[in-house]
C-alpha atoms as a PDB file:
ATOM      1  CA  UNK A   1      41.969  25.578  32.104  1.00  0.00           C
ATOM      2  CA  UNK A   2      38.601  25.508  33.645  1.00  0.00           C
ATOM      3  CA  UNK A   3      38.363  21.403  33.025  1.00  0.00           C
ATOM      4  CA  UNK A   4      42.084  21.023  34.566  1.00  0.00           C
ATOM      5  CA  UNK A   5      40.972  22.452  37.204  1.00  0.00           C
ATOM      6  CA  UNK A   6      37.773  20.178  37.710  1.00  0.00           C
ATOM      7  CA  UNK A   7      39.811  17.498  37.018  1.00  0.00           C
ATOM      8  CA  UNK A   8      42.333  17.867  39.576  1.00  0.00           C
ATOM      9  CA  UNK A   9      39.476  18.860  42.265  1.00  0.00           C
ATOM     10  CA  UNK A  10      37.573  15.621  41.572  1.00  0.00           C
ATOM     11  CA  UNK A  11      40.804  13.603  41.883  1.00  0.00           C
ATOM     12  CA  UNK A  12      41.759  15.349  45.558  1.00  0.00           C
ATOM     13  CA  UNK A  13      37.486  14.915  46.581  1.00  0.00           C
ATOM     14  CA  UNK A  14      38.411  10.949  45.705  1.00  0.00           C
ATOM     15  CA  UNK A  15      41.658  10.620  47.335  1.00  0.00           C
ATOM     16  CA  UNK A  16      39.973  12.008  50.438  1.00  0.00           C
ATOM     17  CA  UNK A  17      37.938   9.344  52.962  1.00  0.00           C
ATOM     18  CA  UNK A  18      35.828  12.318  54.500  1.00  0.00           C
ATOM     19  CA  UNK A  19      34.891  13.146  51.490  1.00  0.00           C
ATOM     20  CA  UNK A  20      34.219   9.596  49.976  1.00  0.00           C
ATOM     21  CA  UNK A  21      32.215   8.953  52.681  1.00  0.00           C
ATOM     22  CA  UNK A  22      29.739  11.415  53.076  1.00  0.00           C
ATOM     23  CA  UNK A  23      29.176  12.681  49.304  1.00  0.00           C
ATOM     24  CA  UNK A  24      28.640   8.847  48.805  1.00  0.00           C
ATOM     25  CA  UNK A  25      28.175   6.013  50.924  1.00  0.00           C
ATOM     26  CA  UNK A  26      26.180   8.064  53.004  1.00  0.00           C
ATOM     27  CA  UNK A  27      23.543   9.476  50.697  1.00  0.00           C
ATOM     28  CA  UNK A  28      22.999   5.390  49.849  1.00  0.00           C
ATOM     29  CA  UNK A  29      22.815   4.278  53.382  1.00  0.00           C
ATOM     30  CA  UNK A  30      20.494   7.002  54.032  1.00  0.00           C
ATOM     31  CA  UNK A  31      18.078   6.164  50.898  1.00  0.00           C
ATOM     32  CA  UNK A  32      17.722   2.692  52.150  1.00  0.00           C
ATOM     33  CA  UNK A  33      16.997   3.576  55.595  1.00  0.00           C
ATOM     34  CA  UNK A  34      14.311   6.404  55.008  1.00  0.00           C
ATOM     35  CA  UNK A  35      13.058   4.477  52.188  1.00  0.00           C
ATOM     36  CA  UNK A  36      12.259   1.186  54.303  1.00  0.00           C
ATOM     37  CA  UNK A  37      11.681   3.117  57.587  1.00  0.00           C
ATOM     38  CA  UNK A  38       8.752   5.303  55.687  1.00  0.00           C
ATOM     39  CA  UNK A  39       7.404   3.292  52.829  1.00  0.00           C
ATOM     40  CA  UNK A  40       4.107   3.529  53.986  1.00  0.00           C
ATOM     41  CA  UNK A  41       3.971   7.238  53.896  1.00  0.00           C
ATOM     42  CA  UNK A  42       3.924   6.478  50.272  1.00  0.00           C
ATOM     43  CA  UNK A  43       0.522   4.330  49.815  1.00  0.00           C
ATOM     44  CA  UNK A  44      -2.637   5.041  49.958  1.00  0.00           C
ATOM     45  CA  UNK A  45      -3.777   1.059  51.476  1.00  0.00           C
ATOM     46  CA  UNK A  46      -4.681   1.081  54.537  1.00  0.00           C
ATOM     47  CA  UNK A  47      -4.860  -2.289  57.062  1.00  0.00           C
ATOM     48  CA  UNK A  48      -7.963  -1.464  59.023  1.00  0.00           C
ATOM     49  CA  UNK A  49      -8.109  -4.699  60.898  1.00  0.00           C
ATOM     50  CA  UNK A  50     -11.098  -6.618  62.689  1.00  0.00           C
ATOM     51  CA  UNK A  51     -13.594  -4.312  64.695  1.00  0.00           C
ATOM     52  CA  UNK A  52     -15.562  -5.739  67.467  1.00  0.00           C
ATOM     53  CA  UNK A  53     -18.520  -4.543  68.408  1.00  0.00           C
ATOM     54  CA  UNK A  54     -20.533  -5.128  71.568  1.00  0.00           C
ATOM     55  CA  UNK A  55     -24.330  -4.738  72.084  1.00  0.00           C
ATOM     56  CA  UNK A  56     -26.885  -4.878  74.491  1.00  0.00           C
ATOM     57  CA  UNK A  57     -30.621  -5.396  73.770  1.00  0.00           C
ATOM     58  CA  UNK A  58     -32.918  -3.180  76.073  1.00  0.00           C
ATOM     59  CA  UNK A  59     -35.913  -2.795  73.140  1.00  0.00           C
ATOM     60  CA  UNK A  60     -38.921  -4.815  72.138  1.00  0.00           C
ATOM     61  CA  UNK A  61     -39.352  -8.089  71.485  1.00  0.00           C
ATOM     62  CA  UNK A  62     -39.094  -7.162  67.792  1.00  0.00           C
ATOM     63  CA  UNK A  63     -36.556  -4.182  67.416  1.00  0.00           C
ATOM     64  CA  UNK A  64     -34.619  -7.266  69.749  1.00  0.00           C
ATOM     65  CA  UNK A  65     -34.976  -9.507  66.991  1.00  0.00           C
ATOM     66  CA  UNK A  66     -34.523  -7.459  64.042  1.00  0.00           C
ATOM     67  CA  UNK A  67     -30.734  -6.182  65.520  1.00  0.00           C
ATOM     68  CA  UNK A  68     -29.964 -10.059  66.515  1.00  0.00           C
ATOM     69  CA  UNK A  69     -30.343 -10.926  62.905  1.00  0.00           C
ATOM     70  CA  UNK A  70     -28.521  -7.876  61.634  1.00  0.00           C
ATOM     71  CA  UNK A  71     -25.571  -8.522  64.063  1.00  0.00           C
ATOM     72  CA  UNK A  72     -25.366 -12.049  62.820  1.00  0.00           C
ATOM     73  CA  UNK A  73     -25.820 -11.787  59.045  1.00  0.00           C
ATOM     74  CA  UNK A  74     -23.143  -8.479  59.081  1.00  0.00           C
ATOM     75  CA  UNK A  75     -20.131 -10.359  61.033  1.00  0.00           C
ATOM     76  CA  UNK A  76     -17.547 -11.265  58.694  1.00  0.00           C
ATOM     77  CA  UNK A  77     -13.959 -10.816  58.641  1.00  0.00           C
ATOM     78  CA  UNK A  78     -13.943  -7.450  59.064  1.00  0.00           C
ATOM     79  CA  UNK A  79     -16.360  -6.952  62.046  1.00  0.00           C
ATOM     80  CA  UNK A  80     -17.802  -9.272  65.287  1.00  0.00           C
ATOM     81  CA  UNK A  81     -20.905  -8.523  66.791  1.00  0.00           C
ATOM     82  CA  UNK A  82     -20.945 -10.070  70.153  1.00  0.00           C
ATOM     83  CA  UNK A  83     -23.804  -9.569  72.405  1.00  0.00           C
ATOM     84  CA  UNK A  84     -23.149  -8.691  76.238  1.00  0.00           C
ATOM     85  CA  UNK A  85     -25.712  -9.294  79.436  1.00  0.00           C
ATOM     86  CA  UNK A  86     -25.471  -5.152  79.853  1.00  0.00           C
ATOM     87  CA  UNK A  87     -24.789  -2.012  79.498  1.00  0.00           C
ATOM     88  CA  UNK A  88     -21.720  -1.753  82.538  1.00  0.00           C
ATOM     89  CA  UNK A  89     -20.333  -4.471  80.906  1.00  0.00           C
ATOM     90  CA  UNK A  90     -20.663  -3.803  77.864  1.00  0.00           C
ATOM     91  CA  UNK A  91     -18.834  -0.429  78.932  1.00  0.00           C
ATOM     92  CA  UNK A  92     -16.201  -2.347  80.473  1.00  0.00           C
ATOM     93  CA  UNK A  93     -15.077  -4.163  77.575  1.00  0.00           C
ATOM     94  CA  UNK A  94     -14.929  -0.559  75.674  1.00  0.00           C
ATOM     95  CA  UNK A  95     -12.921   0.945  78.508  1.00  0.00           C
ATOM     96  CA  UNK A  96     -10.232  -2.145  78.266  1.00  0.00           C
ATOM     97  CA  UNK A  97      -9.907  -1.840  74.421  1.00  0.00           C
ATOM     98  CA  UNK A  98     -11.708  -5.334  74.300  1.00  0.00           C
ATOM     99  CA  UNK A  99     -14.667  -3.664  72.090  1.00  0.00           C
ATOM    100  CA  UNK A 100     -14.764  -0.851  69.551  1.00  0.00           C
ATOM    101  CA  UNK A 101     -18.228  -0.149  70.192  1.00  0.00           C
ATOM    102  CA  UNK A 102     -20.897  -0.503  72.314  1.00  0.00           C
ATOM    103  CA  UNK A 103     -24.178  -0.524  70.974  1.00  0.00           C
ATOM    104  CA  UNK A 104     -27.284  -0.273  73.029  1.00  0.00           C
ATOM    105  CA  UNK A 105     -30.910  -0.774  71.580  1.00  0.00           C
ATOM    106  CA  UNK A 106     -33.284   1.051  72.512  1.00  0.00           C
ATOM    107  CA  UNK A 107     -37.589   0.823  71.954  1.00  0.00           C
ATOM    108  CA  UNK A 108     -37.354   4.466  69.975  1.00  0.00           C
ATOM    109  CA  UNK A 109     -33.198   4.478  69.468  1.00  0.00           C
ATOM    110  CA  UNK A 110     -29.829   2.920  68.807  1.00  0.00           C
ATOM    111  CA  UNK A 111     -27.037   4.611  71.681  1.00  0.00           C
ATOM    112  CA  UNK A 112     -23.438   4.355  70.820  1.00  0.00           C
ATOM    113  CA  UNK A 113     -20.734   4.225  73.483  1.00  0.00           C
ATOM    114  CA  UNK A 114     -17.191   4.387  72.109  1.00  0.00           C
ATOM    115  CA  UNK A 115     -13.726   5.533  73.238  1.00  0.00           C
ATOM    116  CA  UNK A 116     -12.703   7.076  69.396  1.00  0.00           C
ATOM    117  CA  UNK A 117     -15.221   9.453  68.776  1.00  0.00           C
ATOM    118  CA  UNK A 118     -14.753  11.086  64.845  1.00  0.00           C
ATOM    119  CA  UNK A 119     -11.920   8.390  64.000  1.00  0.00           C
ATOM    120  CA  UNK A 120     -12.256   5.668  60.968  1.00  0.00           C
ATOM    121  CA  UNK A 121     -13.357   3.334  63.366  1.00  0.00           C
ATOM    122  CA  UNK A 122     -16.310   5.681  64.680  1.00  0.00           C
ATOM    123  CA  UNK A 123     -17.146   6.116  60.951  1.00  0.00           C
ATOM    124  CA  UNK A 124     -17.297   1.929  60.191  1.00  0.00           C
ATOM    125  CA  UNK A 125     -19.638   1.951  62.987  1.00  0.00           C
ATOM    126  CA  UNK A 126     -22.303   4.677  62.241  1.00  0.00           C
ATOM    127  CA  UNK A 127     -21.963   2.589  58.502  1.00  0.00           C
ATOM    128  CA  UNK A 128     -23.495  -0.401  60.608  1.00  0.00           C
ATOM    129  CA  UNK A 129     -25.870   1.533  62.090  1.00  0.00           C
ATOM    130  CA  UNK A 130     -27.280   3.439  59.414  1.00  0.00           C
ATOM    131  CA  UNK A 131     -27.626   0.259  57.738  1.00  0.00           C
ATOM    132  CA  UNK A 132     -29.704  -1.668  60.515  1.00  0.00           C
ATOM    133  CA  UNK A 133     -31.873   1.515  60.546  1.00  0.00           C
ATOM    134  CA  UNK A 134     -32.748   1.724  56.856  1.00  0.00           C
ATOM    135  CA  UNK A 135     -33.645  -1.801  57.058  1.00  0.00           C
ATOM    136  CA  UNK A 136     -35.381  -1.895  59.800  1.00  0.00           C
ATOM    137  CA  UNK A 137     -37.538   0.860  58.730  1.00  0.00           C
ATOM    138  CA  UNK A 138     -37.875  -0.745  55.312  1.00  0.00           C
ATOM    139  CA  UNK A 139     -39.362  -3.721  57.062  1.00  0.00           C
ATOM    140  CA  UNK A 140     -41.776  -1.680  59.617  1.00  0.00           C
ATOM    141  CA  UNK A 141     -43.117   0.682  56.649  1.00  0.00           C
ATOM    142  CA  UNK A 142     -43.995  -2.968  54.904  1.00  0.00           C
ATOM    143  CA  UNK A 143     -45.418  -4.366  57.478  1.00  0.00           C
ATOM    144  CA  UNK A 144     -47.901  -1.996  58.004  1.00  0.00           C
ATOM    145  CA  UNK A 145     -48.911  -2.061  54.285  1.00  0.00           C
ATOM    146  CA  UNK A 146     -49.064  -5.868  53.721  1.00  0.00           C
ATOM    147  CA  UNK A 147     -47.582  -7.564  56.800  1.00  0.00           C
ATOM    148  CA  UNK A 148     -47.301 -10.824  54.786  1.00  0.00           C
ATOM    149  CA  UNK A 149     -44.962  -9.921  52.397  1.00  0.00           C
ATOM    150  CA  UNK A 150     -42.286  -8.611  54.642  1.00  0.00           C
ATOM    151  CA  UNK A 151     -39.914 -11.253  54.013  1.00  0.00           C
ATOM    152  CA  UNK A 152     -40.174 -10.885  50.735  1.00  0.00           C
ATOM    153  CA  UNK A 153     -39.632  -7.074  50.349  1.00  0.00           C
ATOM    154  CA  UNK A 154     -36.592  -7.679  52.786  1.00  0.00           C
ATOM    155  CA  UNK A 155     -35.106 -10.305  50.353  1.00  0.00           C
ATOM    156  CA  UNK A 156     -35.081  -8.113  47.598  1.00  0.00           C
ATOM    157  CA  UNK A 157     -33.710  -5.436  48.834  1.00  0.00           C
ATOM    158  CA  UNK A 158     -30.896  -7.161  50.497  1.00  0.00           C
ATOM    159  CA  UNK A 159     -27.493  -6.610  48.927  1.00  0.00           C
ATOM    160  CA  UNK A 160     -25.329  -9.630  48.022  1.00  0.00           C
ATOM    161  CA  UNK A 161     -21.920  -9.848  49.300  1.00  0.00           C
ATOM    162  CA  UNK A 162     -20.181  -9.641  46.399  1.00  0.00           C
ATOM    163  CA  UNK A 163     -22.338  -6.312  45.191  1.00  0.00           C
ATOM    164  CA  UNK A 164     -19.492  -3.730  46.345  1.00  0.00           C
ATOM    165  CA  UNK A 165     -15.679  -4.395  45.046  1.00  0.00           C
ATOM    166  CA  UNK A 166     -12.660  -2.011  44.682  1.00  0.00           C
ATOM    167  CA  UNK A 167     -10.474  -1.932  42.173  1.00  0.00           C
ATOM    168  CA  UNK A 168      -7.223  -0.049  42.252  1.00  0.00           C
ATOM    169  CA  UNK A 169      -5.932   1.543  38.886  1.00  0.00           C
ATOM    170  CA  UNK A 170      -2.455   1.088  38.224  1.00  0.00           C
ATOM    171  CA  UNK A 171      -0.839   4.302  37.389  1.00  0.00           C
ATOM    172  CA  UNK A 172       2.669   5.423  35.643  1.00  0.00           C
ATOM    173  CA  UNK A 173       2.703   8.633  38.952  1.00  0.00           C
ATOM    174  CA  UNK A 174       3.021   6.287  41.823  1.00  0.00           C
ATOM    175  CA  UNK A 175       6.358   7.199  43.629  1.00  0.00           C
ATOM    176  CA  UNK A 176       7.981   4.937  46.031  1.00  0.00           C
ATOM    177  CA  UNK A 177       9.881   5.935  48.655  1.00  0.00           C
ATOM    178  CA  UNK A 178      12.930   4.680  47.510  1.00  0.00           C
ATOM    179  CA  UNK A 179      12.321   6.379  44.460  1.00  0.00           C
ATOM    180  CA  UNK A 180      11.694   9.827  46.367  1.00  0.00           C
ATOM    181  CA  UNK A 181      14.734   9.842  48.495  1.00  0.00           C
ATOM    182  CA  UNK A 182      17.157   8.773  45.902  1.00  0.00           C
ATOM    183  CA  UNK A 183      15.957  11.531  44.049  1.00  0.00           C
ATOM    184  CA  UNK A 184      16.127  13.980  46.691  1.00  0.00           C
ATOM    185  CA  UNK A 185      19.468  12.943  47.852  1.00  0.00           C
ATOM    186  CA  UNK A 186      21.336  12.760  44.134  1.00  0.00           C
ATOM    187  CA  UNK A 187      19.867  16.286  43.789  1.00  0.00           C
ATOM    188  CA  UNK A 188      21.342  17.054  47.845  1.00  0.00           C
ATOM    189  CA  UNK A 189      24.474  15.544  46.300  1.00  0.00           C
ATOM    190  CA  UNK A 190      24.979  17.708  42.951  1.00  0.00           C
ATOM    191  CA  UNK A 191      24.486  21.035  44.816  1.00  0.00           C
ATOM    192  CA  UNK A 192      27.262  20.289  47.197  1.00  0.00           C
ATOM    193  CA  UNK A 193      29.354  19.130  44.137  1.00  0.00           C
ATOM    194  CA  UNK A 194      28.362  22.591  42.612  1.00  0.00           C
ATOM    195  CA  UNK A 195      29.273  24.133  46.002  1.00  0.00           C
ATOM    196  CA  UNK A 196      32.102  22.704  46.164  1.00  0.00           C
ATOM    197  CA  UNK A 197      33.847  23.420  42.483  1.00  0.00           C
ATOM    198  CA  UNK A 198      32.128  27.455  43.151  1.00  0.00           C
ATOM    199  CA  UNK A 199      34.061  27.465  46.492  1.00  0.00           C
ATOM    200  CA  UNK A 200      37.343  25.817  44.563  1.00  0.00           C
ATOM    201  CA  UNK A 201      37.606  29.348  42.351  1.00  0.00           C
ATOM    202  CA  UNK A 202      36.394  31.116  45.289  1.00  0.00           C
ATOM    203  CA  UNK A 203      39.760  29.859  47.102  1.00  0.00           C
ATOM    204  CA  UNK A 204      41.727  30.382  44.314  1.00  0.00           C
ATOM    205  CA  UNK A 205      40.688  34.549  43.637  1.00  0.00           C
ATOM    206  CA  UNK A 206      41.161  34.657  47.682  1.00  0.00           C
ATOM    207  CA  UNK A 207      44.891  33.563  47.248  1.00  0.00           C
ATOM    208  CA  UNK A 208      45.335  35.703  44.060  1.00  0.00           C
ATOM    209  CA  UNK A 209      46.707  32.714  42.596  1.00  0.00           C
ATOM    210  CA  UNK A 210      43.777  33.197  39.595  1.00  0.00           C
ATOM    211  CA  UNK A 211      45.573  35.541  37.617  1.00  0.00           C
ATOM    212  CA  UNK A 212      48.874  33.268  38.089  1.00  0.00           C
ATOM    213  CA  UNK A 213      46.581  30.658  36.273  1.00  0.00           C
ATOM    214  CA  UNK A 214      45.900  33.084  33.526  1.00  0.00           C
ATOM    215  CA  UNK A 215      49.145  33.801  32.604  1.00  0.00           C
ATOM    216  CA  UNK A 216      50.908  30.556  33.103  1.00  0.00           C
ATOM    217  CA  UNK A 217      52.365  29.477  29.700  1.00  0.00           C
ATOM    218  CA  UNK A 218      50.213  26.592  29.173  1.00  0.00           C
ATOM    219  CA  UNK A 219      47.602  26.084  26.733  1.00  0.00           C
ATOM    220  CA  UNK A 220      44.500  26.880  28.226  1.00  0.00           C
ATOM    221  CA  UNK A 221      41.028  24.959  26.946  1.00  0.00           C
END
């Protein structure tokens, strides 16, 4: 009795459009469009795009030349170092988006000027910085001890390009978001089926007609 009844609920649920619609065609649309819409939410890459970074020199003759060359030897792809005639317009350009940063160098220290303070961005930037400043040390310490083999101490301790990669393991756990949603929704879609066979014997007891079903002279499986 019980898979009569399924069977005849399933065939009313299929001749019905409502019903067609929105326990099927729906759930798919729906996958497609969250999954595409938030597929990023499901990756851990991140773009971070070109930073550009403006400075102004306002040290020594030295410190001067020691950030010059650092500025010029760490613009790549991912970074510009662009020197500016001073600090209001180097300010200017950070104000109008045009910059990142602004960095100004000082005789005794480096002052940063930004417009996203504690963001990735601020963090690339301190990178730079802390960078310059353990060179730069490096380079004053030796030149104190044997001034003539600065340049050689500074080779040697300079790391190649090439010295940092990342590799990303390819795991069997990654979920897409297609993956997620179809999940979520064929589960969505099985407890309204369940709902909707509980609320079919629900309807029936209501209407008494249960017990009719009992004793109707009909084999009952």
């Amino acid at each position: 009795m019980l898979f009569h009844i399924i069977k005849k609920q399933v065939k009313l649920s299929l001749r019905d459009k409502t019903f067609f619609i929105f326990m099927i065609i729906f759930p798919i649309a729906l996958i497609f469009v969250l999954g595409s819409v938030l597929q990023n939410a499901f990756t851990d890459d991140a773009d971070l795009g070109k930073m550009d970074i403006v400075y102004t020199l306002q040290a020594d003759a030295n410190m001067n030349k020691a950030f010059d060359t650092f500025a010029n030897e760490a613009s790549d792809k991912s970074v510009s170092f662009k020197q500016v005639d001073g600090v209001k317009a180097g300010q200017e350009k950070v104000k109008n988006g045009d910059a990142t940063a602004l960095i100004v160098v000082k005789t005794n220290d480096l002052k940063v000027i930004t417009n996203s303070p504690g963001t990735v961005e601020k963090a690339r930037v301190d990178g730079y910085i802390n960078a310059f400043a353990g060179q730069y040390q490096l380079a004053m310490t030796a030149a104190k001890i044997n001034p003539t083999q600065v340049n050689t101490i500074m080779a040697e301790n300079a790391v190649p390009e090439n010295a940092i990669s990342v590799q990303k393991l390819e795991t069997g756990d990654n979920v897409s978001s297609f993956q997620y949603y179809a999940i979520a929704l064929i589960g969505m879609t099985m407890m309204f089926g369940m709902m909707s066979g509980v609320n079919t014997f629900r309807i029936e007891k209501l209407k008494h007609t249960d017990l009719r079903l009992l004793i109707a002279p009909f084999e009952k499986k």
